[in-house]
Protein backbone atom coordinates (compact mmCIF):
# COMPACT_ATOMS: atom_id res chain seq x y z
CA UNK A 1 28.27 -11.67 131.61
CA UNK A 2 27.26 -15.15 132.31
CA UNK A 3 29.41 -18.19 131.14
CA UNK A 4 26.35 -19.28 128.45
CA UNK A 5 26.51 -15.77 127.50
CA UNK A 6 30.09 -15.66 126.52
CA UNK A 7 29.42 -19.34 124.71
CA UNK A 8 26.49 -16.95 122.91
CA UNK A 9 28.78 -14.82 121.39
CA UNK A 10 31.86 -17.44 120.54
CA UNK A 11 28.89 -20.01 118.83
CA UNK A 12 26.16 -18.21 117.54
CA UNK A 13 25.49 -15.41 114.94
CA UNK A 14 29.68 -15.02 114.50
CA UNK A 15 32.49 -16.14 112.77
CA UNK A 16 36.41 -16.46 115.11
CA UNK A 17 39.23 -16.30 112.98
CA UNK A 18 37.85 -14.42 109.42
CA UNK A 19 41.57 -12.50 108.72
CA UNK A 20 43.26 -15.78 109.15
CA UNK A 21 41.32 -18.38 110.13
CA UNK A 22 44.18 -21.36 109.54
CA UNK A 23 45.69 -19.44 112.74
CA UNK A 24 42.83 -20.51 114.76
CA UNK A 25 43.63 -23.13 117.49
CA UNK A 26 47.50 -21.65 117.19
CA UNK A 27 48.61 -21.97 120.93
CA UNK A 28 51.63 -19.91 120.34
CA UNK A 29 50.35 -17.02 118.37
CA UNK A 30 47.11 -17.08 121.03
CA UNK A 31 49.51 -16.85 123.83
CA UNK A 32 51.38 -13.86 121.87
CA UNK A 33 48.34 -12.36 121.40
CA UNK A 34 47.66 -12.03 125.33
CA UNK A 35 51.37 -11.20 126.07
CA UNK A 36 52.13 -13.75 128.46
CA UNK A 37 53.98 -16.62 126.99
CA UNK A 38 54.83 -18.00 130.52
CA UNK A 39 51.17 -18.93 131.15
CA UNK A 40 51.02 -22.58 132.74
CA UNK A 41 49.67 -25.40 131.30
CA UNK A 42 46.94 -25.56 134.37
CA UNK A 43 45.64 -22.36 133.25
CA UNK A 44 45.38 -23.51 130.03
CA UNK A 45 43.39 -26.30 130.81
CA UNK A 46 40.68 -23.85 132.68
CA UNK A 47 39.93 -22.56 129.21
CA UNK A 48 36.22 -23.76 127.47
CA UNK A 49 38.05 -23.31 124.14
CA UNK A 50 41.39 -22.99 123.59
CA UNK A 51 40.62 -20.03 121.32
CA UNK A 52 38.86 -18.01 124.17
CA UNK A 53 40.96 -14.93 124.80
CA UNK A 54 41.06 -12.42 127.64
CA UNK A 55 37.76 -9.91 127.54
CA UNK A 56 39.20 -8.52 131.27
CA UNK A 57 42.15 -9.09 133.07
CA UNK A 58 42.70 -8.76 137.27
CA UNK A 59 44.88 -5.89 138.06
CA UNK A 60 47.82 -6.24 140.14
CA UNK A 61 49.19 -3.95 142.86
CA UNK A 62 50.04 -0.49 141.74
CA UNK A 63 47.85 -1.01 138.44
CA UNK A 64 44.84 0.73 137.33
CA UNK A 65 41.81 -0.70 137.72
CA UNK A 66 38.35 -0.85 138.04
CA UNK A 67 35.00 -2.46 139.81
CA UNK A 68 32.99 -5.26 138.19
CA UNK A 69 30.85 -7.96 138.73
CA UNK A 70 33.80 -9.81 138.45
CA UNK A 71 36.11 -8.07 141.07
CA UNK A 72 38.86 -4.88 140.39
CA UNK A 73 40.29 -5.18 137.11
CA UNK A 74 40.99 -3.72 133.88
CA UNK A 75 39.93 -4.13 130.37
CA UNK A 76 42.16 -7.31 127.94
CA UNK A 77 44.05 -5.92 125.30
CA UNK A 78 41.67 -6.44 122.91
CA UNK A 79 38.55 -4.53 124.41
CA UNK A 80 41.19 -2.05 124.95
CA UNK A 81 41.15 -1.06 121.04
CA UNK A 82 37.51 -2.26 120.52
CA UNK A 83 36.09 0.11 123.22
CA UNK A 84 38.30 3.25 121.78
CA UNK A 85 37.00 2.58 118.51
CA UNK A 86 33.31 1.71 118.68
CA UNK A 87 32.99 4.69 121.02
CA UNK A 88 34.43 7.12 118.15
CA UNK A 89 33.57 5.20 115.08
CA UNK A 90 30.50 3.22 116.42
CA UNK A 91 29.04 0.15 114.87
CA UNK A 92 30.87 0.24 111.62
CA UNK A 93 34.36 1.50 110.00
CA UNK A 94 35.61 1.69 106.72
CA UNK A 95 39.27 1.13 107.26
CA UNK A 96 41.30 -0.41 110.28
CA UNK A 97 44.80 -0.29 110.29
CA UNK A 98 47.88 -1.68 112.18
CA UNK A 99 50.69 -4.05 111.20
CA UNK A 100 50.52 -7.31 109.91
CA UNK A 101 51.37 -8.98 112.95
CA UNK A 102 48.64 -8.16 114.46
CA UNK A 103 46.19 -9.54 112.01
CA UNK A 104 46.43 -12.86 114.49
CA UNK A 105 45.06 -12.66 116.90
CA UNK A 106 44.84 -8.94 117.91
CA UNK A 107 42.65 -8.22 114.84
CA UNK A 108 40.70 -10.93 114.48
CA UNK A 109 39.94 -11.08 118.28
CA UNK A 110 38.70 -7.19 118.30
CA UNK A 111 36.12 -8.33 115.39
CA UNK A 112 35.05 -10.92 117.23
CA UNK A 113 34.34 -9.18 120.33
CA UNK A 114 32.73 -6.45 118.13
CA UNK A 115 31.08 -7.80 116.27
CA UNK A 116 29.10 -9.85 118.97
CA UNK A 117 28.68 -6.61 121.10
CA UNK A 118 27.22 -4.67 118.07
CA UNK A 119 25.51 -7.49 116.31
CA UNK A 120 26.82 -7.48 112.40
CA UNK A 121 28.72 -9.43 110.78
CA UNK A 122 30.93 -6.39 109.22
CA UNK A 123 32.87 -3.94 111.84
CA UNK A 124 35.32 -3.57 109.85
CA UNK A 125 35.18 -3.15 105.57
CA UNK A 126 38.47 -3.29 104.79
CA UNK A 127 41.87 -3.97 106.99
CA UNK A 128 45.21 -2.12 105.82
CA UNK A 129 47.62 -4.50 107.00
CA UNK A 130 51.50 -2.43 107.01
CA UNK A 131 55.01 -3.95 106.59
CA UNK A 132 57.71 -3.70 108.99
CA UNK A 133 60.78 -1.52 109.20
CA UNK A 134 63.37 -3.71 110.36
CA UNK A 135 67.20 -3.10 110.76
CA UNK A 136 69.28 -6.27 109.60
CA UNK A 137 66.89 -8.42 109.12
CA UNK A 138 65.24 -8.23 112.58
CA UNK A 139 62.11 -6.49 113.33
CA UNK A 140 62.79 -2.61 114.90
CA UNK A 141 62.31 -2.72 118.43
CA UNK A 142 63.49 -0.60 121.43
CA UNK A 143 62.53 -3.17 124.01
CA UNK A 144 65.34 -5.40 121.80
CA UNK A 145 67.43 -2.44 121.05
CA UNK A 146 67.13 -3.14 117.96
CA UNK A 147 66.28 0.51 116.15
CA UNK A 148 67.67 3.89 115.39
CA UNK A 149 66.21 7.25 115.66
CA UNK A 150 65.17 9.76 112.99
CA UNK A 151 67.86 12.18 114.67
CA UNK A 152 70.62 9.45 114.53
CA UNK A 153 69.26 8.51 111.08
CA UNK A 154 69.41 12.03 109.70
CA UNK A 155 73.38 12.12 110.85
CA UNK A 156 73.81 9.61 108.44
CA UNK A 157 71.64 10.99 105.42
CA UNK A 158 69.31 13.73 104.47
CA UNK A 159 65.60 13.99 105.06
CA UNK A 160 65.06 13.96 101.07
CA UNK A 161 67.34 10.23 101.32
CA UNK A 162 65.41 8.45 104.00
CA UNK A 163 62.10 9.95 102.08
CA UNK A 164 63.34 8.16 98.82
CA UNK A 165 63.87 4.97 100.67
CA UNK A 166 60.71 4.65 102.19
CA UNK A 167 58.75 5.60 98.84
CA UNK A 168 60.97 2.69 97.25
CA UNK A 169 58.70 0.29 98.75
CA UNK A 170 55.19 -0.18 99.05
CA UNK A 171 53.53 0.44 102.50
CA UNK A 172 52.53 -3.17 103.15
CA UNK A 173 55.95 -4.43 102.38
CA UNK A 174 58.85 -5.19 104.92
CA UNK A 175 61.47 -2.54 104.63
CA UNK A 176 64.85 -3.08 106.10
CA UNK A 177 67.14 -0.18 106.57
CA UNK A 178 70.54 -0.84 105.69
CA UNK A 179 73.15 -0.21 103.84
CA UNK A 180 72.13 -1.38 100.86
CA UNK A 181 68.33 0.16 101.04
CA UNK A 182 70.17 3.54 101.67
CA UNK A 183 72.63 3.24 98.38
CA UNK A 184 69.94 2.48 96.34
CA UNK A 185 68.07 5.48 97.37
CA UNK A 186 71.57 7.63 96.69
CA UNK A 187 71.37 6.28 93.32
CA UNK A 188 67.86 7.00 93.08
CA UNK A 189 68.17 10.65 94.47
CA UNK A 190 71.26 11.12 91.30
CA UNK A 191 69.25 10.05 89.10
CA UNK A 192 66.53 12.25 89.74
CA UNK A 193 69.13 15.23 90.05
CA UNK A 194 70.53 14.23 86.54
CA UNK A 195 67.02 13.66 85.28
CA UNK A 196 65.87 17.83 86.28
CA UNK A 197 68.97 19.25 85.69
CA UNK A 198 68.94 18.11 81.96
CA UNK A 199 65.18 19.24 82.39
CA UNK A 200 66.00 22.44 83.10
CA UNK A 201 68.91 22.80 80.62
CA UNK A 202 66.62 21.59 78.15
CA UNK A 203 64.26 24.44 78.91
CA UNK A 204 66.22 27.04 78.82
CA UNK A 205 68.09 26.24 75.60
CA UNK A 206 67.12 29.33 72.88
CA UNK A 207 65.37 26.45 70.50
CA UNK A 208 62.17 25.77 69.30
CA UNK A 209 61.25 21.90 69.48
CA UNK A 210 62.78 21.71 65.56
CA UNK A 211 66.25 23.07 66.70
CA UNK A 212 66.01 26.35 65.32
CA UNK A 213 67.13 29.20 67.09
CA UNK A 214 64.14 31.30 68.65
CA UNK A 215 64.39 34.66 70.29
CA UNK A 216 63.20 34.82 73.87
CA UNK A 217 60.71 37.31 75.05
CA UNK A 218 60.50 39.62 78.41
CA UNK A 219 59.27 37.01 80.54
CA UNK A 220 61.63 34.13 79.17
CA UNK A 221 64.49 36.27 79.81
CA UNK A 222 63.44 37.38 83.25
CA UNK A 223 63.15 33.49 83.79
CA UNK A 224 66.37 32.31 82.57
CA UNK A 225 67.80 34.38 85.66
CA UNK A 226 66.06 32.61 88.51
């Protein structure tokens, strides 16, 4: 693609930045979003915007890659996930989802490519933006060591526990697993015990909703013993 057509696509017909567009011009979270915060100030400066992002990146020894007009490479990040989805879902989807640290420029950055390459202005209806599970504060990570797996996890508590915790708290909220998220799912898991046992007692007491004692049938009987 020629440089005026890549200006095409950044100035006319589309919007940059529509999930959160007071990011836009963020140096940091740009650089995040290409995974090299080490880039040098020089190759900064080559930029025509500072908000242009990488649409295909040179491959490096050992890497996959493939041939272009441009030389061997291999698709940016973003085209990565644009190209996997418009080829399954095509021109339009009704719900993308993905963390909310990615809204920034990962998600933003895949409509704009998209919705350039498909011409609309709506790729995506609606975005489903998820919390984080973090341990002590800190966001779970293995490349920080900072996690635990379901099989250590399950040492610790049962499968019906670590179910109650995560229903405790919406899906688009952070949820940090820790001591104090686990006790308050024990106390939630007794309470629900306490709540069906006296349940069940309550239905298999002999009395009618007034008090009075009323003779069980064949099938009531049968049921009491289960």
């Amino acid at each position: 693609m020629s440089p005026m057509g890549l200006s095409t696509l950044i100035h006319e017909k589309h919007s940059y930045g529509k999930l959160v567009p007071e990011a836009v011009g963020d140096q940091k979270a740009l650089q995040e979003g290409e995974g090299d915060l080490s880039i040098s100030a020089d190759r900064l400066s080559e930029k025509r915007s500072p908000n242009d992002f990488a649409l295909w990146k040179a491959s490096k020894p050992g890497e996959p890659s493939w041939l272009c007009p441009w030389g061997k490479g291999r698709p940016g990040w973003h085209i990565e996930c644009s190209a996997m989805a418009g080829t399954l879902l095509g021109a339009s989807m009704d719900i993308h989802g993905g963390g909310f640290d990615l809204r920034f420029p990962h998600h933003d950055n895949e409509l704009a490519q998209s919705e350039a390459y498909f011409e609309n202005d709506c790729w995506v209806r609606y975005f489903l933006h998820t919390g984080h599970l973090t341990i002590a504060g800190c966001k779970m990570s293995k490349s920080l060591k900072n996690f635990i797996t379901i099989k250590d996890a399950l040492k610790k508590h049962s499968a019906r526990q670590l179910r109650l915790a995560f229903l405790m708290h919406s899906w688009k909220d952070t949820l940090d697993y820790s001591g104090n998220t686990m006790e308050s799912a024990l106390q939630y898991e007794k309470f629900l015990n306490e709540f069906f046992l006296n349940v069940k007692d309550i239905l298999r007491a002999p009395v009618d909703i007034t008090g009075q004692f009323e003779k069980w049938g064949e099938e009531e009987a049968e049921l009491n013993k289960k």
